[in-house]
Protein backbone atom coordinates (compact mmCIF):
# COMPACT_ATOMS: atom_id res chain seq x y z
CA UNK A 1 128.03 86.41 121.05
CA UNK A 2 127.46 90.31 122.20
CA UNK A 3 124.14 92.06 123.24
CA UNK A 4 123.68 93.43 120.06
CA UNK A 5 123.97 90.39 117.90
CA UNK A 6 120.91 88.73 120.54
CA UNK A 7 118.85 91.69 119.85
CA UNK A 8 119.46 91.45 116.00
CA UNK A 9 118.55 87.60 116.49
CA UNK A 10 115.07 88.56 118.60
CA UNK A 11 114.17 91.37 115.97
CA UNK A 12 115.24 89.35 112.65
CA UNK A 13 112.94 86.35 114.34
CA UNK A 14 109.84 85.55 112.59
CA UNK A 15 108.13 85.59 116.32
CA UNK A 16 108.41 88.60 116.45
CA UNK A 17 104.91 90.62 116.78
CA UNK A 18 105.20 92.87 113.84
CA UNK A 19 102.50 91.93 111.85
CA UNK A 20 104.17 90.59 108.83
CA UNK A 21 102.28 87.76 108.93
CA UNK A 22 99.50 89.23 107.36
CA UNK A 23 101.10 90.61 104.53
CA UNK A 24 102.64 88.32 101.40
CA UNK A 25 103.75 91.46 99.45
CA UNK A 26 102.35 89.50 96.12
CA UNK A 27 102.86 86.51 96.57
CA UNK A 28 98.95 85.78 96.98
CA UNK A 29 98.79 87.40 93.56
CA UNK A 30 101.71 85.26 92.16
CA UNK A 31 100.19 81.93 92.94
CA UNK A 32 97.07 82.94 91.48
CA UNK A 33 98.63 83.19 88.02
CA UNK A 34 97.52 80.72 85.26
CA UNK A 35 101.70 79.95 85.74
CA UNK A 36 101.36 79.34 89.39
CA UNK A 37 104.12 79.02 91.77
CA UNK A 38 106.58 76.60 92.32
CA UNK A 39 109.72 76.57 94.32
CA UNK A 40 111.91 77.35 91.54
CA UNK A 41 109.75 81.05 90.60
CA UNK A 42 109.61 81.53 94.16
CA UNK A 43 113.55 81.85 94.59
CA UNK A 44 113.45 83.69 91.35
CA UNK A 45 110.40 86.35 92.34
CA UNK A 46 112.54 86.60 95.73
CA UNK A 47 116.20 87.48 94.45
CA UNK A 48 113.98 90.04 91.79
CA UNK A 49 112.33 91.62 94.60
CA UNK A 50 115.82 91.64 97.05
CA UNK A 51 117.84 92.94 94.31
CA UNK A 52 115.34 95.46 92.24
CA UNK A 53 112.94 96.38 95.10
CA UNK A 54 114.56 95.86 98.27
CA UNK A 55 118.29 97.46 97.96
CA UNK A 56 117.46 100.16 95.41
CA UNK A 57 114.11 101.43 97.77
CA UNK A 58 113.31 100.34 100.93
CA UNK A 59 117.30 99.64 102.00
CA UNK A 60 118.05 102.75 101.29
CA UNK A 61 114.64 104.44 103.22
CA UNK A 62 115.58 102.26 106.22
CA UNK A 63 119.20 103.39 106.38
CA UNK A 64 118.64 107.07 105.73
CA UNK A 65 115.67 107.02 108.50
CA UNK A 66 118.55 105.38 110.47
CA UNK A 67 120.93 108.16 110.44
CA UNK A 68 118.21 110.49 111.14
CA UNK A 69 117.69 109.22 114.26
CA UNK A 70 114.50 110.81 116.19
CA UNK A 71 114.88 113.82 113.85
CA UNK A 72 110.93 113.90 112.63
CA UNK A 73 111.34 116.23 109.86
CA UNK A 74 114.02 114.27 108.00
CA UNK A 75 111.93 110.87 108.44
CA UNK A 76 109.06 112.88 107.02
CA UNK A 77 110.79 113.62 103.73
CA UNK A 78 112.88 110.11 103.79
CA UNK A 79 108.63 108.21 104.35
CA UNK A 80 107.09 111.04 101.63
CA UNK A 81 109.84 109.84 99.00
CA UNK A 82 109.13 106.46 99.28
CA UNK A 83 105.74 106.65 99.00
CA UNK A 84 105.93 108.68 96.13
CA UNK A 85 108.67 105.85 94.63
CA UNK A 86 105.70 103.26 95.78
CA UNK A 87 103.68 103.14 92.35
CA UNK A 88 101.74 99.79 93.34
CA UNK A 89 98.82 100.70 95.89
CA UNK A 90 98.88 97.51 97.39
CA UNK A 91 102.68 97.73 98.12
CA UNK A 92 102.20 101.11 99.27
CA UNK A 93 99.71 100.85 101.71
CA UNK A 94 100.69 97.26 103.01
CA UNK A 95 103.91 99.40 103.71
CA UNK A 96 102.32 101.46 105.74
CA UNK A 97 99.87 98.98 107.75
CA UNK A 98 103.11 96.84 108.08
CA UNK A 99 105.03 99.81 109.60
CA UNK A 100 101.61 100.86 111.89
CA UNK A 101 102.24 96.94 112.82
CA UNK A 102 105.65 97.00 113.84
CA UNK A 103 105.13 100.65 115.68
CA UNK A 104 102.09 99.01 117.85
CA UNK A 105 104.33 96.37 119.05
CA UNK A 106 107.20 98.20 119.79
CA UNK A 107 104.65 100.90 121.92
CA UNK A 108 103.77 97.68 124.01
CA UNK A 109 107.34 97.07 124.78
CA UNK A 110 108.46 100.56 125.58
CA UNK A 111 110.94 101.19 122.72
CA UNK A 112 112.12 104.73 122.73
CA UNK A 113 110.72 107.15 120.41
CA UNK A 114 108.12 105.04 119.38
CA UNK A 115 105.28 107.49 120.90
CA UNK A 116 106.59 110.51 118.97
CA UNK A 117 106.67 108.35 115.97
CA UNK A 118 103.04 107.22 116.89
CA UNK A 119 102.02 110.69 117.21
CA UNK A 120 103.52 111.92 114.33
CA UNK A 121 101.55 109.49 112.05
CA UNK A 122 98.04 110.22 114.02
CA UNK A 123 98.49 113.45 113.07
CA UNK A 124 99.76 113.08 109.50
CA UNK A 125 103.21 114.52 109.67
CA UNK A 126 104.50 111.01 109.39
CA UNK A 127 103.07 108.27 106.61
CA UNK A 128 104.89 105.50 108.78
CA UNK A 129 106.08 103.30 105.71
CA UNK A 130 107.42 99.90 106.91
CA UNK A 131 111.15 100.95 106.63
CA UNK A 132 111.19 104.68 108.02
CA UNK A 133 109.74 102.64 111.18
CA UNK A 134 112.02 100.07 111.53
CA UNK A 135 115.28 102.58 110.80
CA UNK A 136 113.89 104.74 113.70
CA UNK A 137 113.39 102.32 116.44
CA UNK A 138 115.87 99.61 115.48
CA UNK A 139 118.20 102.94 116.09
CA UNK A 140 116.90 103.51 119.33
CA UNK A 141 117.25 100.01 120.29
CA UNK A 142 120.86 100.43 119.46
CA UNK A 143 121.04 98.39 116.68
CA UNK A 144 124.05 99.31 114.23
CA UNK A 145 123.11 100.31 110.45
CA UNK A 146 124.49 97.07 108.86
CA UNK A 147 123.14 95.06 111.39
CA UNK A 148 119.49 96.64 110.49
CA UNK A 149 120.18 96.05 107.01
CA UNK A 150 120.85 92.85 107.47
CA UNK A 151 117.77 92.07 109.18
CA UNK A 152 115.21 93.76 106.91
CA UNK A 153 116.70 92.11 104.10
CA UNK A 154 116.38 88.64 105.98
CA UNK A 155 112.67 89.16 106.90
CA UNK A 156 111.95 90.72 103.17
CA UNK A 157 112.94 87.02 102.09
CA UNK A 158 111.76 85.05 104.72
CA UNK A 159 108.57 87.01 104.65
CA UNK A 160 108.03 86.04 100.64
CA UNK A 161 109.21 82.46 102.09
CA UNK A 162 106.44 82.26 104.76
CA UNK A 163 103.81 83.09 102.44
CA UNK A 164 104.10 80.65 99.82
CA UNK A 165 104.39 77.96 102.48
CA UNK A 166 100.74 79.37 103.92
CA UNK A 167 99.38 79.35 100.97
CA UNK A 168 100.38 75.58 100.41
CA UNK A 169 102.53 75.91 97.10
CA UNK A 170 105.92 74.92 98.68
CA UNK A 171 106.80 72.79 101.73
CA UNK A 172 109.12 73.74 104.83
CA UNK A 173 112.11 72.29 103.77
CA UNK A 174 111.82 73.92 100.31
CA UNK A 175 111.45 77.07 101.73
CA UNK A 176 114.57 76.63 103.91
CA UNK A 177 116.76 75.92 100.51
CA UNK A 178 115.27 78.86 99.10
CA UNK A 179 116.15 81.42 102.02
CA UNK A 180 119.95 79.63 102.26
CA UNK A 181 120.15 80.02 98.59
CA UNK A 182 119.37 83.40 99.20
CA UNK A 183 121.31 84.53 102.30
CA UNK A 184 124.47 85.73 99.65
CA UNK A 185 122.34 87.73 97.72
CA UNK A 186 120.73 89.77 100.82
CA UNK A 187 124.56 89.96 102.64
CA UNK A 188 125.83 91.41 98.61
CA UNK A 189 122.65 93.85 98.75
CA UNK A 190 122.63 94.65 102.54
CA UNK A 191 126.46 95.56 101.75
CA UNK A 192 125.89 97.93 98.99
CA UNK A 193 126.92 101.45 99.25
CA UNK A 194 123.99 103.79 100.54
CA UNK A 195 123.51 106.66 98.16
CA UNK A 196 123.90 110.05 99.98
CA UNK A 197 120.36 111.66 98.98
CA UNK A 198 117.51 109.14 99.69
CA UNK A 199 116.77 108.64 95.64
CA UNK A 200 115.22 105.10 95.46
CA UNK A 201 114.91 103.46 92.65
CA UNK A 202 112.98 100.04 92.25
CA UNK A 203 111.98 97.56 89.26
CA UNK A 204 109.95 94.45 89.90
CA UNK A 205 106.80 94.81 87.59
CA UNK A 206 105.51 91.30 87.77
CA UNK A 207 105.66 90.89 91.48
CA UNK A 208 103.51 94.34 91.47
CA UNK A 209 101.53 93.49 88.82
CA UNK A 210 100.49 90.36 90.73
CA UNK A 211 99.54 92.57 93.67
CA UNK A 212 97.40 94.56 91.95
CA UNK A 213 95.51 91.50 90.98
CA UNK A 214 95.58 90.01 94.05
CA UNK A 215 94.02 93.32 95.35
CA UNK A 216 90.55 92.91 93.21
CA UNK A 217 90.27 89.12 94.29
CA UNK A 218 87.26 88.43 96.00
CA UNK A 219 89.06 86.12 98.33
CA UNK A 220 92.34 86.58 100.16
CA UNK A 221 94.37 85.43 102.85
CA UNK A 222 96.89 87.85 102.80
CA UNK A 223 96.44 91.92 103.01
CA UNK A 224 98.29 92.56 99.84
């Protein structure tokens, strides 16, 4: 196994301190539905949000921040799209406290370009969504595009995963089917061609729906 496929393991790991952990990008707000959630609407609600979130929005934000490399002005307008394609406040903002997260911890360690990415979002050139960040640094760790791709797509599912298991509506080994069953479906996706402009394009109304919800409830264990 080379370097690079170690680092993709040590990013892609769950340990890892990005703060993701405090984010269950609606599934809070999908287990509080009259409907509930079981494992089945789990793996459903995941491939729907891998397949008409993930690879039409933030796959494409995370691979066009990874081509522009440190280039600030470029990530700008890559991190102002998505937000603007980010219609769901809770979505949108947990995207950006995810990405502040993942920035924080990567300061700590020493990544480069991580401080002009810092200071860029203190002083509001920079929004710092969730994938801009991790399409800048995993670049400057030397992490290939399909390799970054690859893991973004694993955590989005794995994060959805984790939160259902926290919450107590599926067990670990359920949750372990569901990613497997899932692994083609983010390798398909992750595979994709990239469009040229960064146009996003994302459909997943009852996840966001749920969100919203989740957002007014007057008790929470997740952020959004």
């Amino acid at each position: 196994m080379t370097t690079g496929r170690l680092l993709a393991l040590q990013h892609a790991d769950t340990a890892f301190p990005s703060g993701a952990f405090a984010f269950s990008n609606g599934v809070e707000g999908l287990a509080a539905l009259a409907s509930g959630l079981d494992a089945p609407s789990l793996r459903h609600a995941a491939e729907a949000v891998v397949r008409y979130r993930w690879a039409g929005s933030e796959r494409v934000a995370l691979a066009h921040a990874h081509r522009a490399g440190d280039d600030l002005a470029v990530l700008a307008r890559i991190d102002a799209a998505l937000e603007a394609a980010t219609p769901a406040e809770p979505m949108r903002l947990g995207s950006r406290r995810n990405g502040g997260a993942l920035l924080a911890a990567h300061l700590r360690l020493g990544t480069p370009g991580a401080g002009p990415l810092r200071a860029a979002i203190s002083d509001g050139r920079l929004l710092g969504h969730l994938s801009v960040v991790q399409g800048a640094l995993w670049r400057a760790l030397g992490l290939e595009e399909a390799a970054c791709l690859e893991i973004a797509g694993y955590q989005t599912v794995a994060g959805l995963v984790a939160a259902a298991v926290r919450l107590g509506r599926i067990g670990a080994i359920e949750a372990q089917a569901i990613v497997a069953a899932l692994l083609p479906v983010v390798a398909e996706c992750a595979a994709a061609p990239i469009p040229d402009t960064p146009d996003f394009t994302a459909f997943a109304p009852l996840i966001e729906i749920a969100a919203m919800r989740h957002a007014r409830a007057e008790l929470r264990l997740f952020a959004n």
